[in-house]
N, C-alpha and C. Protein backbone atom coordinates (compact mmCIF):
# COMPACT_ATOMS: atom_id res chain seq x y z
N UNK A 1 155.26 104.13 85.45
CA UNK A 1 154.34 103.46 86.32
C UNK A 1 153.30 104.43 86.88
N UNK A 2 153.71 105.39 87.24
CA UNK A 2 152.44 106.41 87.83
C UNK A 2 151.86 106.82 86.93
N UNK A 3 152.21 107.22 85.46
CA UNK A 3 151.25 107.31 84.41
C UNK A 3 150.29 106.16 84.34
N UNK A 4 150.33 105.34 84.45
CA UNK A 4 149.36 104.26 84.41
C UNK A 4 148.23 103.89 85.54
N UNK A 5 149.01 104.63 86.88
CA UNK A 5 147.92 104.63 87.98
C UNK A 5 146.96 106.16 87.65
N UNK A 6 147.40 107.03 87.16
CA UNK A 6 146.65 108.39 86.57
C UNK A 6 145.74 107.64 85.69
N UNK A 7 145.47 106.81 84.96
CA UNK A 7 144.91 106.60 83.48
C UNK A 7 143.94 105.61 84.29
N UNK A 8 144.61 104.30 85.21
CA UNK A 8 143.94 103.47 85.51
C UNK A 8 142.47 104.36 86.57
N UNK A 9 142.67 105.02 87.15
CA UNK A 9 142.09 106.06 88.41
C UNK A 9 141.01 107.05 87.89
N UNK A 10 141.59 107.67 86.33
CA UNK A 10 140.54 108.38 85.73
C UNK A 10 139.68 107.15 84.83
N UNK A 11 140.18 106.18 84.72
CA UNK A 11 139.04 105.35 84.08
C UNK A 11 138.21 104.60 84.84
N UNK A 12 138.61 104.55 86.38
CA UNK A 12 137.55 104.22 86.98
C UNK A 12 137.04 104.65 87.63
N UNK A 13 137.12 106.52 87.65
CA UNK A 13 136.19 107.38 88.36
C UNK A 13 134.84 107.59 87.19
N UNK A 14 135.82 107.60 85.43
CA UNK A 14 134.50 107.94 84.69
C UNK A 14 133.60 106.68 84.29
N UNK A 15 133.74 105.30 84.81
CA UNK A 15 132.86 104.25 84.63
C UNK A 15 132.28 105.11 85.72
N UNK A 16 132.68 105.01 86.87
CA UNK A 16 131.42 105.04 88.24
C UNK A 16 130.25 106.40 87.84
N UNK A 17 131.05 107.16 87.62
CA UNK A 17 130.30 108.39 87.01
C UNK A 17 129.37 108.06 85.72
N UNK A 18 129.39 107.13 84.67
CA UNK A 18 128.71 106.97 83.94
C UNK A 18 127.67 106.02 84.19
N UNK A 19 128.47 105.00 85.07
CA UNK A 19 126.69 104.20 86.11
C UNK A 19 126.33 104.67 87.05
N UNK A 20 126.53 105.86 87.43
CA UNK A 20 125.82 106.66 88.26
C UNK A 20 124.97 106.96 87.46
N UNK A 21 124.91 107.88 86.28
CA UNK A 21 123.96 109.06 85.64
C UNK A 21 122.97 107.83 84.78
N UNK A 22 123.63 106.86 84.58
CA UNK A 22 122.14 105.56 84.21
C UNK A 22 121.47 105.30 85.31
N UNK A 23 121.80 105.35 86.29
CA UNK A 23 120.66 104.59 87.83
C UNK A 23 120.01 106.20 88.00
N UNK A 24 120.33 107.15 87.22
CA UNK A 24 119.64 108.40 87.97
C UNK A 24 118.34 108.75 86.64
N UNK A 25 118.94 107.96 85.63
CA UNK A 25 117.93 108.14 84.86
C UNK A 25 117.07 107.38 84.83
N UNK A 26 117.81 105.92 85.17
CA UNK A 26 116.77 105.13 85.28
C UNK A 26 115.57 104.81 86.41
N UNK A 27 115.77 105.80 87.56
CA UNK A 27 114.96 106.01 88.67
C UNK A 27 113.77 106.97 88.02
N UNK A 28 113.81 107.57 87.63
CA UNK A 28 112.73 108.33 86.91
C UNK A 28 111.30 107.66 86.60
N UNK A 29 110.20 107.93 87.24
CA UNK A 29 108.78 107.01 86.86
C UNK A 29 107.80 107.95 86.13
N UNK A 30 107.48 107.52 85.50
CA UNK A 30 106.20 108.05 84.76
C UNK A 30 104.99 108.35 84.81
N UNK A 31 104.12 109.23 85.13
CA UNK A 31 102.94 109.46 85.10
C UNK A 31 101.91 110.64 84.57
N UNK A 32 100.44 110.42 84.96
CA UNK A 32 99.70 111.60 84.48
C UNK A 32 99.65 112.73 85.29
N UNK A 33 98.83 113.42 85.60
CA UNK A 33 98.51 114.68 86.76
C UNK A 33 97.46 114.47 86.63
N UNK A 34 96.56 113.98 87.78
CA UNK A 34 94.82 114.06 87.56
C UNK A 34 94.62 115.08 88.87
N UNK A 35 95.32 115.47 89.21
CA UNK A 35 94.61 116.78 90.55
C UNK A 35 95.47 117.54 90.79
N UNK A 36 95.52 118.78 91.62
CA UNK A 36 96.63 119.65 92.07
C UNK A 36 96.20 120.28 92.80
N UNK A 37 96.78 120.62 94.18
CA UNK A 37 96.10 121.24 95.23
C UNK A 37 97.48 121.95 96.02
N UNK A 38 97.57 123.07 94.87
CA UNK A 38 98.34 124.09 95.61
C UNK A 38 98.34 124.23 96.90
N UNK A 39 97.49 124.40 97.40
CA UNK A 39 97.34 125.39 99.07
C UNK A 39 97.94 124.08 99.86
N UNK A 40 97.84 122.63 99.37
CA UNK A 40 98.37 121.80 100.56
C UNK A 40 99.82 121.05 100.02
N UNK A 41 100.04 121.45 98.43
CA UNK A 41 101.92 120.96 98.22
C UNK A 41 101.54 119.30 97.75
N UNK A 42 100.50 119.16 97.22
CA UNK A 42 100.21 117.89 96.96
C UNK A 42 99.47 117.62 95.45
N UNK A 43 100.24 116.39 94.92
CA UNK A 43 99.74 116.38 93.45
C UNK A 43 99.22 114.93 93.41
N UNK A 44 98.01 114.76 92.54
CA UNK A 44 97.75 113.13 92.25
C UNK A 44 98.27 112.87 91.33
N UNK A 45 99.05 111.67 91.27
CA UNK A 45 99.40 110.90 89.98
C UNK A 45 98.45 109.97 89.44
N UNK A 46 98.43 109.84 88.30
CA UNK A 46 98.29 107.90 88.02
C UNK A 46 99.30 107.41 87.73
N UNK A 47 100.22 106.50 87.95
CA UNK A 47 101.39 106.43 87.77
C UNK A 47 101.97 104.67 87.41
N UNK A 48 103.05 104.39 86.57
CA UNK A 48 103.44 103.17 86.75
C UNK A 48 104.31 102.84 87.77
N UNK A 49 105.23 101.55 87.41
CA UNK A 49 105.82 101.23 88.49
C UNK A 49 107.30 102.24 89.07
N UNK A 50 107.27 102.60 90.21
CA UNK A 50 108.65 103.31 90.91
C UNK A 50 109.82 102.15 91.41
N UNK A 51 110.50 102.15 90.27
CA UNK A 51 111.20 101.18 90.93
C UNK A 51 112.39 101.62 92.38
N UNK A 52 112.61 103.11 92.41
CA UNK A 52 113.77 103.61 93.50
C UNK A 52 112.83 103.36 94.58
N UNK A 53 111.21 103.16 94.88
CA UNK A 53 110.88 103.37 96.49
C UNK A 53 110.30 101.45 96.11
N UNK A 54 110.89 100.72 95.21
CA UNK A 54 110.72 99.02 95.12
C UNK A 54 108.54 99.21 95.01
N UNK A 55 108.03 100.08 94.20
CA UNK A 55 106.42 99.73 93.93
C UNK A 55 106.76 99.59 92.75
N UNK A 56 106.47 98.24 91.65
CA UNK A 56 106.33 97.53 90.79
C UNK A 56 104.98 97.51 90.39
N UNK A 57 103.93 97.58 90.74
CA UNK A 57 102.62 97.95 90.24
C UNK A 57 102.69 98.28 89.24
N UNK A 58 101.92 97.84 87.98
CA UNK A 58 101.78 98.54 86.65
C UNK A 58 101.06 99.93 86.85
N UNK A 59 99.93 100.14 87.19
CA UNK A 59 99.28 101.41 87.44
C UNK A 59 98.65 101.63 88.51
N UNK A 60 98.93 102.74 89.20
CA UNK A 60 97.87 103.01 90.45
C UNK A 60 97.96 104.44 90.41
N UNK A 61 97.04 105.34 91.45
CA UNK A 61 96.75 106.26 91.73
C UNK A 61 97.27 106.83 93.13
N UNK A 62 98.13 107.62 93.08
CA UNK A 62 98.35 108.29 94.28
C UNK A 62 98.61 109.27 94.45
N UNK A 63 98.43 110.01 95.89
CA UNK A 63 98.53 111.62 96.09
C UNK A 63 99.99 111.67 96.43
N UNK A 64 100.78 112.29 96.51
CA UNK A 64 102.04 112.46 96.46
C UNK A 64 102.23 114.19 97.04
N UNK A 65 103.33 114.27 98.04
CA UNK A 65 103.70 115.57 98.42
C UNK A 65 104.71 116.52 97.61
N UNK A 66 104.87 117.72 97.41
CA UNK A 66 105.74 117.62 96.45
C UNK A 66 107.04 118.82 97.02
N UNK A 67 108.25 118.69 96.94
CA UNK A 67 109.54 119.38 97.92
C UNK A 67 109.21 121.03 97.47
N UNK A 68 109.44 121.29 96.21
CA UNK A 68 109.40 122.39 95.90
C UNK A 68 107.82 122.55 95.11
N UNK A 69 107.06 123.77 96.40
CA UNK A 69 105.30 123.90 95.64
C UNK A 69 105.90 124.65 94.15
N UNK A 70 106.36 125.17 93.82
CA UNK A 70 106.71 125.75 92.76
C UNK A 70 106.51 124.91 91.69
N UNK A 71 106.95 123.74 91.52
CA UNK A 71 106.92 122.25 90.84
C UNK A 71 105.05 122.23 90.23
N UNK A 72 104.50 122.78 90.81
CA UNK A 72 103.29 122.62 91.05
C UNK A 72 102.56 123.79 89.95
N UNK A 73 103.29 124.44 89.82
CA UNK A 73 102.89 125.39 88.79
C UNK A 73 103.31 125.24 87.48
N UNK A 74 104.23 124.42 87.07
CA UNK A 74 104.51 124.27 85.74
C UNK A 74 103.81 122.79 85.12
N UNK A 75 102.99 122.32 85.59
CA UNK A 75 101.84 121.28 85.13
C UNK A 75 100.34 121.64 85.39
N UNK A 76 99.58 120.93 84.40
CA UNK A 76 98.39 121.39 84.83
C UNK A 76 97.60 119.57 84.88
N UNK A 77 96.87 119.72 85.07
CA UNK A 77 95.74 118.20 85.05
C UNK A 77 95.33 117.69 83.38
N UNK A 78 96.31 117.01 83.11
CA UNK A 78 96.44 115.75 82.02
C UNK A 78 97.85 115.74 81.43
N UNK A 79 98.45 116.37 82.45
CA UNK A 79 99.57 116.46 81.65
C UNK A 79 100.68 115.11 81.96
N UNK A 80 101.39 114.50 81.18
CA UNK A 80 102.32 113.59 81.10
C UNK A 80 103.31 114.09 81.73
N UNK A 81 104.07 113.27 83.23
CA UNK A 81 105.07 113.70 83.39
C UNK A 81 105.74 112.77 84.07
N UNK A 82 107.40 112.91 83.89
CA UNK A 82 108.07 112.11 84.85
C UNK A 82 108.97 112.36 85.75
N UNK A 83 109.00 111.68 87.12
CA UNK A 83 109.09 112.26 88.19
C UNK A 83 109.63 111.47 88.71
N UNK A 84 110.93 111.98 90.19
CA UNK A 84 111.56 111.02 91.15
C UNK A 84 110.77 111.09 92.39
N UNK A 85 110.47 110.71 93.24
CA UNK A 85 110.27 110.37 94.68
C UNK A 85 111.09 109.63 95.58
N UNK A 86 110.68 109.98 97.18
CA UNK A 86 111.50 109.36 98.23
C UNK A 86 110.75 109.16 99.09
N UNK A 87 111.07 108.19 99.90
CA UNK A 87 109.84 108.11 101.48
C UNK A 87 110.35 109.15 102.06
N UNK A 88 109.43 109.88 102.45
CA UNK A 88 110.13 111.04 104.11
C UNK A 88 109.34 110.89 105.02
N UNK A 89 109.27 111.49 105.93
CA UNK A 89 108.93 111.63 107.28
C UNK A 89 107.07 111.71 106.82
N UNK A 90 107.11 112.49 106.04
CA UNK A 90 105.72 113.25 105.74
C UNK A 90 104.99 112.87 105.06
N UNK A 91 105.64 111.40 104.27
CA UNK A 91 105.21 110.51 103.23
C UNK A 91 105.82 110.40 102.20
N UNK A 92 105.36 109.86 100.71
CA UNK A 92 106.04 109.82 99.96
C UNK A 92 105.96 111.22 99.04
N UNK A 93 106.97 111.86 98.49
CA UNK A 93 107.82 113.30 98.34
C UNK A 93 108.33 113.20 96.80
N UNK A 94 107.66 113.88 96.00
CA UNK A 94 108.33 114.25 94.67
C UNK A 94 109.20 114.93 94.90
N UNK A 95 110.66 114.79 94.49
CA UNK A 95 111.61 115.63 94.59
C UNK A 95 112.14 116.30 93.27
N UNK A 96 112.16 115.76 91.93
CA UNK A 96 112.10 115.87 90.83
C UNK A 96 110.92 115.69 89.92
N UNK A 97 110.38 117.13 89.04
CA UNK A 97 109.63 116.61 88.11
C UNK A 97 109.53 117.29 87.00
N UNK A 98 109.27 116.75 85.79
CA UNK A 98 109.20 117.22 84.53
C UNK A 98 108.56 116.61 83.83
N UNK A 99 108.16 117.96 82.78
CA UNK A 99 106.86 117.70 81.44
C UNK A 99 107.44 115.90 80.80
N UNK A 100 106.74 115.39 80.60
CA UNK A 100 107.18 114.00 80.23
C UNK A 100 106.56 114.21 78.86
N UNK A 101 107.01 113.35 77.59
CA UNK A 101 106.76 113.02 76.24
C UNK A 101 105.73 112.53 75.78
């Protein structure tokens, strides 16, 4: 019987764990880089819809703050990339980003 609560317990820590790492991928939004302004930690997107902060918009344009300025140096202006955000205090906050396909 306790073999079966071991088996039942690891199979439903690695479902939760495997719909975790889909909602983390699937938070991920897509966009261009049309500006970058090192000195203030802020990047423009054009971007589609974010579904983790609920904007559904097919395309819009926005300036965005970004957590780590460092982030800021490995893109340049046209580059494809996709990226997480969060509301904060300071606005809305890239917290994740990478060269996109």
């Amino acid at each position: 019987m306790k073999t079966y609560r071991i088996i039942a317990v690891a199979l439903a820590l690695s479902l939760s764990l495997s719909s975790a790492n889909l909602s983390a991928q699937g938070a991920m939004a897509n966009g261009e880089v049309k500006k970058i302004d090192e000195a203030a930690g802020k990047i423009t997107l054009k971007h589609g819809p974010i579904k983790s902060l609920d904007m559904e918009e097919e395309s819009m344009t926005m300036v965005f703050r970004v957590k780590e300025p460092a982030m800021l140096k490995s893109v340049k202006v046209g580059d494809k990339v996709q990226f997480e955000a969060e509301r904060a205090t300071a606005g809305i906050t890239i917290t994740k980003m990478q060269k996109g396909k």
